[in-house]
C-alpha atoms as a PDB file:
ATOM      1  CA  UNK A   1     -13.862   8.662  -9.472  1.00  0.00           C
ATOM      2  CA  UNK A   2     -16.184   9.289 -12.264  1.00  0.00           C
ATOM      3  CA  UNK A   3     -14.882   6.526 -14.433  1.00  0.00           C
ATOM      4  CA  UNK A   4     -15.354   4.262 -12.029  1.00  0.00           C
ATOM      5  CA  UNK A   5     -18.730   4.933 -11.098  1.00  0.00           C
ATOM      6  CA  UNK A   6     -19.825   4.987 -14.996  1.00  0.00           C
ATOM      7  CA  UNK A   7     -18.383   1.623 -14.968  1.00  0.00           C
ATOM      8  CA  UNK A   8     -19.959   0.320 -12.178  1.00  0.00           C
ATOM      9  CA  UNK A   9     -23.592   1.759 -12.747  1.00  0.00           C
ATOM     10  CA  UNK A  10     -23.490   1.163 -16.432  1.00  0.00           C
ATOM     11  CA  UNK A  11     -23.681   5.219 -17.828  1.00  0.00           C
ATOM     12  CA  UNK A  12     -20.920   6.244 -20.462  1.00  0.00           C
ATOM     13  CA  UNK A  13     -21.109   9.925 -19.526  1.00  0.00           C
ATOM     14  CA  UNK A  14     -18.167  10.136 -17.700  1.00  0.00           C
ATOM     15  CA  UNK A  15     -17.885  14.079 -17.620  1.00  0.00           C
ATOM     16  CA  UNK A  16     -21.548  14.015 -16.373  1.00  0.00           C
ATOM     17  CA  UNK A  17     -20.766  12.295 -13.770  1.00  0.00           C
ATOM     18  CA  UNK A  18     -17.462  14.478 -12.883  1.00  0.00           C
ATOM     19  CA  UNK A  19     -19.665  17.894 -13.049  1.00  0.00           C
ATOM     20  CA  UNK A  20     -21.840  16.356 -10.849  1.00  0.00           C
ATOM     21  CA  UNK A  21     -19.068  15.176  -8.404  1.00  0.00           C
ATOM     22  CA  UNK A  22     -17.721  18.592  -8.125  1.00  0.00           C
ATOM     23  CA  UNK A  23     -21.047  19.934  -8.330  1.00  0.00           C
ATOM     24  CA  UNK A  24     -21.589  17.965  -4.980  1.00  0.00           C
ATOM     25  CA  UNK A  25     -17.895  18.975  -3.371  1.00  0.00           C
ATOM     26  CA  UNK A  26     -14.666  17.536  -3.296  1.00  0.00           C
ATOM     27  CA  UNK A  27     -15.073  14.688  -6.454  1.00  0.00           C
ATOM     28  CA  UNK A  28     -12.855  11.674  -4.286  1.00  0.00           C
ATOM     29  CA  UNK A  29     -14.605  12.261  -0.977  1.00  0.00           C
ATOM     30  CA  UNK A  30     -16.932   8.669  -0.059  1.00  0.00           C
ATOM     31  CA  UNK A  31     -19.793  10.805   0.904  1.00  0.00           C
ATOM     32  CA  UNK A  32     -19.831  12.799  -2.089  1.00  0.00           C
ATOM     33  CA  UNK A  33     -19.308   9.550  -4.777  1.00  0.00           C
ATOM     34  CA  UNK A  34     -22.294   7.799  -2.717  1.00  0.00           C
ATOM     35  CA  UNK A  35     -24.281  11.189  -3.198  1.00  0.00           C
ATOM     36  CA  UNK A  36     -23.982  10.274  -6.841  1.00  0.00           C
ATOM     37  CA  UNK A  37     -23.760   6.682  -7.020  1.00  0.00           C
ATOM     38  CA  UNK A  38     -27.654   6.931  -4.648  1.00  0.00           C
ATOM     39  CA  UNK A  39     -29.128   8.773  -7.680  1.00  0.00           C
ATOM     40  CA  UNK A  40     -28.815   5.708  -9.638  1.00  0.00           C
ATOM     41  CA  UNK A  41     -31.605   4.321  -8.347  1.00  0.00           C
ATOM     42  CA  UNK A  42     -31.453   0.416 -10.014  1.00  0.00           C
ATOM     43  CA  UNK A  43     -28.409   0.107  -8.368  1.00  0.00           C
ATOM     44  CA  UNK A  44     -28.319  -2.256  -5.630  1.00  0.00           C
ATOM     45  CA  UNK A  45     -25.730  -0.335  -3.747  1.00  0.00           C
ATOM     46  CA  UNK A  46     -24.017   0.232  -0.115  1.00  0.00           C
ATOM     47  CA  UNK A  47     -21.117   1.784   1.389  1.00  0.00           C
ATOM     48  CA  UNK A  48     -19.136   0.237   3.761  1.00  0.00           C
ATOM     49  CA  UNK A  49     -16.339   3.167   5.335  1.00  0.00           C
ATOM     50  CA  UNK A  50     -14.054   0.669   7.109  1.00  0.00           C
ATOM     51  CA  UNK A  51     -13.472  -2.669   5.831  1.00  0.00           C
ATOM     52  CA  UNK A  52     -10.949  -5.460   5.890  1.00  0.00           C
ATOM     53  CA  UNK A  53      -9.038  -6.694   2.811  1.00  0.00           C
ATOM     54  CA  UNK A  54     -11.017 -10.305   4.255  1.00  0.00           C
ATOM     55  CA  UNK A  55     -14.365  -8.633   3.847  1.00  0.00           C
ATOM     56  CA  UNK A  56     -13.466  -7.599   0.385  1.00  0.00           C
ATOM     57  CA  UNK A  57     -12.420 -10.774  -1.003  1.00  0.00           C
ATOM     58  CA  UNK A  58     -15.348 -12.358   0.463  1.00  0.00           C
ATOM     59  CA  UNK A  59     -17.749  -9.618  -1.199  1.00  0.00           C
ATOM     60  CA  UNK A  60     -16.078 -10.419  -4.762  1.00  0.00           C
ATOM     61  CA  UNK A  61     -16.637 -14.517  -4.336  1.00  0.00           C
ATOM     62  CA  UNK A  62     -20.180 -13.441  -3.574  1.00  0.00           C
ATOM     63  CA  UNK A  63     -19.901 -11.306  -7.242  1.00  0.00           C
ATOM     64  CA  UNK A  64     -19.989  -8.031  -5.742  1.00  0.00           C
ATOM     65  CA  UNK A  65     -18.117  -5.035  -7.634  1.00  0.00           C
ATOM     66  CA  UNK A  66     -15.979  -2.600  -5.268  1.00  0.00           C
ATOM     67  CA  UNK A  67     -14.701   0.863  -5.961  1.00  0.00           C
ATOM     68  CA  UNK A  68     -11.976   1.548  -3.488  1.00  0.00           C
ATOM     69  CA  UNK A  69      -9.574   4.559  -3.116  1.00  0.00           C
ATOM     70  CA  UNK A  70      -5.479   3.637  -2.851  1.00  0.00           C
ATOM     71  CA  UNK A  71      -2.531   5.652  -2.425  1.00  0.00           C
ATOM     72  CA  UNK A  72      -1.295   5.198  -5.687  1.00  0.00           C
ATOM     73  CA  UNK A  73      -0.779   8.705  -6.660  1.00  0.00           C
ATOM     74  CA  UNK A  74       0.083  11.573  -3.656  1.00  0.00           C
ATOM     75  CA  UNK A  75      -3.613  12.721  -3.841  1.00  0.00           C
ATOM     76  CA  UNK A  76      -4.883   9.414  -4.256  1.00  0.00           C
ATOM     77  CA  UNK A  77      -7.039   7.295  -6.549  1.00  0.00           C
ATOM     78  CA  UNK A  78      -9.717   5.150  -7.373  1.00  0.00           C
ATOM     79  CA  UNK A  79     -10.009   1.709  -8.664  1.00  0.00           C
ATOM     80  CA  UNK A  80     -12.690  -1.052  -9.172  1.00  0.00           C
ATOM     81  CA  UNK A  81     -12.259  -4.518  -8.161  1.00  0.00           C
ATOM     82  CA  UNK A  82     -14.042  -6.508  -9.357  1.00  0.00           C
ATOM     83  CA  UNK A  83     -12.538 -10.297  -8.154  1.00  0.00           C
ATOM     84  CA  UNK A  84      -9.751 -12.294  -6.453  1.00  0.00           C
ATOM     85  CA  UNK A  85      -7.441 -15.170  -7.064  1.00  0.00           C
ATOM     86  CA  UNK A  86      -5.174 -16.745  -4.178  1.00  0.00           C
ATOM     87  CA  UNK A  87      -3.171 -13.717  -4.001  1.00  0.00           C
ATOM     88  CA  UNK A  88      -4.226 -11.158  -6.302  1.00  0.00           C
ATOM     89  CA  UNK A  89      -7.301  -8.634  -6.911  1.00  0.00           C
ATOM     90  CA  UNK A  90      -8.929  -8.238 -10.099  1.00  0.00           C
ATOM     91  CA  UNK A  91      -8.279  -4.187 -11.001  1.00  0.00           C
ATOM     92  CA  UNK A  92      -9.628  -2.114 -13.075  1.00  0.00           C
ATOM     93  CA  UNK A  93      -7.607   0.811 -12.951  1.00  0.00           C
ATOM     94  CA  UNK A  94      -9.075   3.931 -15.136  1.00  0.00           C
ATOM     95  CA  UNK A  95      -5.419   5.624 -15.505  1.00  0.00           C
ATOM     96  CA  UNK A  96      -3.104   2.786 -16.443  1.00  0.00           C
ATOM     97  CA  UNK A  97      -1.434  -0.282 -14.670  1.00  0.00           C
ATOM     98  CA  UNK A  98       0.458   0.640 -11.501  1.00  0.00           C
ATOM     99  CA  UNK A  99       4.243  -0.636 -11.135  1.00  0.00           C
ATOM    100  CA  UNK A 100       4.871  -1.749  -7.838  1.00  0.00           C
ATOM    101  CA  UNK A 101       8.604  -1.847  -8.408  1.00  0.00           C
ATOM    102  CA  UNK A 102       8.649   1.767  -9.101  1.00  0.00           C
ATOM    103  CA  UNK A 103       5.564   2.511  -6.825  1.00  0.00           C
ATOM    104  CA  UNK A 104       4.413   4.665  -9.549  1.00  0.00           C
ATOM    105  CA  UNK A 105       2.313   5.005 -12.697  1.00  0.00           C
ATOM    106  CA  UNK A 106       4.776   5.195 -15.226  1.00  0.00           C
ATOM    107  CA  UNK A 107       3.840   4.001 -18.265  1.00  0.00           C
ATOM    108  CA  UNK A 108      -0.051   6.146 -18.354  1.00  0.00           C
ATOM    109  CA  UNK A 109      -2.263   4.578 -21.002  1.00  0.00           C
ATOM    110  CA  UNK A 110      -5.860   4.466 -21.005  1.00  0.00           C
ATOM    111  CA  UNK A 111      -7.000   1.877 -18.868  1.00  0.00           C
ATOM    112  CA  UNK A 112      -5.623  -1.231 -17.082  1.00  0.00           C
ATOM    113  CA  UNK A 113      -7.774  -4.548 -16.388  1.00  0.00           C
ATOM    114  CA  UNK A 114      -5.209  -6.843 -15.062  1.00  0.00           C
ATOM    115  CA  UNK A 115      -4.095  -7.828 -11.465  1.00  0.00           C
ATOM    116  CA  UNK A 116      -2.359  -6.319  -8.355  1.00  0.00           C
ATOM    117  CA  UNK A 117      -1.164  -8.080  -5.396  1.00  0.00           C
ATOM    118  CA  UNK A 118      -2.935  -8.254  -2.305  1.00  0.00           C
ATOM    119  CA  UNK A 119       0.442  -6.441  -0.390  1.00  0.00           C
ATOM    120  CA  UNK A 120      -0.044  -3.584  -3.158  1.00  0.00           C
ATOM    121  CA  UNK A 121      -4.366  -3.377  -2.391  1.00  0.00           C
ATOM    122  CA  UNK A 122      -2.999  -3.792   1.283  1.00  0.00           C
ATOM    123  CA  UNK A 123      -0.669  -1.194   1.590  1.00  0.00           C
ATOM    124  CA  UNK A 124      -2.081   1.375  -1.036  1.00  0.00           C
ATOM    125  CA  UNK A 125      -5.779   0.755   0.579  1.00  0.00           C
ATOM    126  CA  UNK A 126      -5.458   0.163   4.004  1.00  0.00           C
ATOM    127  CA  UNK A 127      -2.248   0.484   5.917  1.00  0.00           C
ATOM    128  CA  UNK A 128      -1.279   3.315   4.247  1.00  0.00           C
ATOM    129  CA  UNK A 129      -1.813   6.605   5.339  1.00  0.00           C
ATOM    130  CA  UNK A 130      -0.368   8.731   2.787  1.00  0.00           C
ATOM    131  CA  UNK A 131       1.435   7.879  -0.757  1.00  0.00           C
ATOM    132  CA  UNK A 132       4.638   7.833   1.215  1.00  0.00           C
ATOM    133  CA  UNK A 133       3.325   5.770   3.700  1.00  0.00           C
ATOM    134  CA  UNK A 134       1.437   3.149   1.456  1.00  0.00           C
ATOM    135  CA  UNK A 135       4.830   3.065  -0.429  1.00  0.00           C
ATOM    136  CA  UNK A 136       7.381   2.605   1.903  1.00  0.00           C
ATOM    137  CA  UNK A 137       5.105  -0.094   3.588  1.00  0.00           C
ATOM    138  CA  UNK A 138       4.996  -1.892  -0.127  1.00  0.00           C
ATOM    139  CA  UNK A 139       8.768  -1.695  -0.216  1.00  0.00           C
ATOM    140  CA  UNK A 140       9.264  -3.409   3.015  1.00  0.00           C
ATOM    141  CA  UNK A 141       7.410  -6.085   2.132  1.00  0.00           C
ATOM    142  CA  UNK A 142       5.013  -5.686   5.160  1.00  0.00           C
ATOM    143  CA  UNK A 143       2.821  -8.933   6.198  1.00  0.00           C
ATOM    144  CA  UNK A 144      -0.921  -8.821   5.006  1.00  0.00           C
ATOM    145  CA  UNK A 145      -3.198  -8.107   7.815  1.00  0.00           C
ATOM    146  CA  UNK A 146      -6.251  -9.683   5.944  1.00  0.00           C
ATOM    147  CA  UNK A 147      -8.317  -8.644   9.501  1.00  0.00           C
ATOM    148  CA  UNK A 148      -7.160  -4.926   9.420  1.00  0.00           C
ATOM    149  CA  UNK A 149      -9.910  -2.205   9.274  1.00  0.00           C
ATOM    150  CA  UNK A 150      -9.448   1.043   6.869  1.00  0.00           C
ATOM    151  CA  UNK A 151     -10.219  -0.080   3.510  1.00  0.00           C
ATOM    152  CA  UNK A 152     -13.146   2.591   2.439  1.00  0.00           C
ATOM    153  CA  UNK A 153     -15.273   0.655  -0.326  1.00  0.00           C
ATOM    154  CA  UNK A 154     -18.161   1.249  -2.244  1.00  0.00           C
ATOM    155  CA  UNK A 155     -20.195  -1.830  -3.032  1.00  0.00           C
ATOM    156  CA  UNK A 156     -22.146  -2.570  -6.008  1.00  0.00           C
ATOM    157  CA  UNK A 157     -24.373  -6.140  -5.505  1.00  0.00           C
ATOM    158  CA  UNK A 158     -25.667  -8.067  -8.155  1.00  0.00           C
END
């Protein structure tokens, strides 16, 4: 959470940002991230707590930068994205790139800027209800429900 609010408000000091998350309550909890992300106050922010995967590809054409949470780990975890091709999002994942074949991290670096299909954003962000759930769902192969509410996403506007 805190490395991807320092990357989307522009402040290197990452474990600031976690003390104060904690500080606050539970660090991955929306309420407590816009808590912190509101103190920045040059930030032209919002939160939106149920959107579709259609309202956030139409927020990145319009240059907005999202922080989402996915259930690519069994607690979960945050990402930015921050565009979209045809059938991909722009990622920025802090931990490493996520392999959808695997439905893991398994290769953990440092950072991943790359690209993840919309069925992974769909199913890790919002069909999924648990890591086991936003997995199995991948594996299937489930249709995209672009229209589908569930997707919790913070919004940074230019």
């Amino acid at each position: 959470q805190a490395a991807c609010i320092a990357m989307a408000v522009g402040d290197r000091d990452i474990k600031g940002i976690r003390m104060e998350l904690q500080r606050l309550g539970v660090a991955g909890s929306p309420s407590v991230m816009a808590s912190v992300i509101r103190d920045y106050k040059q930030v032209n922010y919002s939160y939106q707590g149920n959107a579709t995967l259609a309202q956030a590809r139409q927020w990145l054409q319009d240059g907005e930068l999202l922080i989402t949470h996915g259930w690519f780990t069994s607690s979960g975890h945050v990402i930015i994205l921050d565009g979209c091709t045809e059938n991909r999002f722009d990622v920025k994942d802090p931990w490493s790139e996520f392999d959808g074949s695997t439905y893991s991290y398994n290769k953990p670096s440092n950072f991943y800027d790359g690209y993840y299909s919309d069925l992974l954003i769909y199913c890790a962000c919002v069909a999924g209800a648990t890591y086991a759930d936003a997995a199995t769902l991948y594996r299937r192969k489930v249709d995209v429900d672009y229209n589908r509410t569930g997707m919790w996403i913070h919004r940074f506007k230019p």
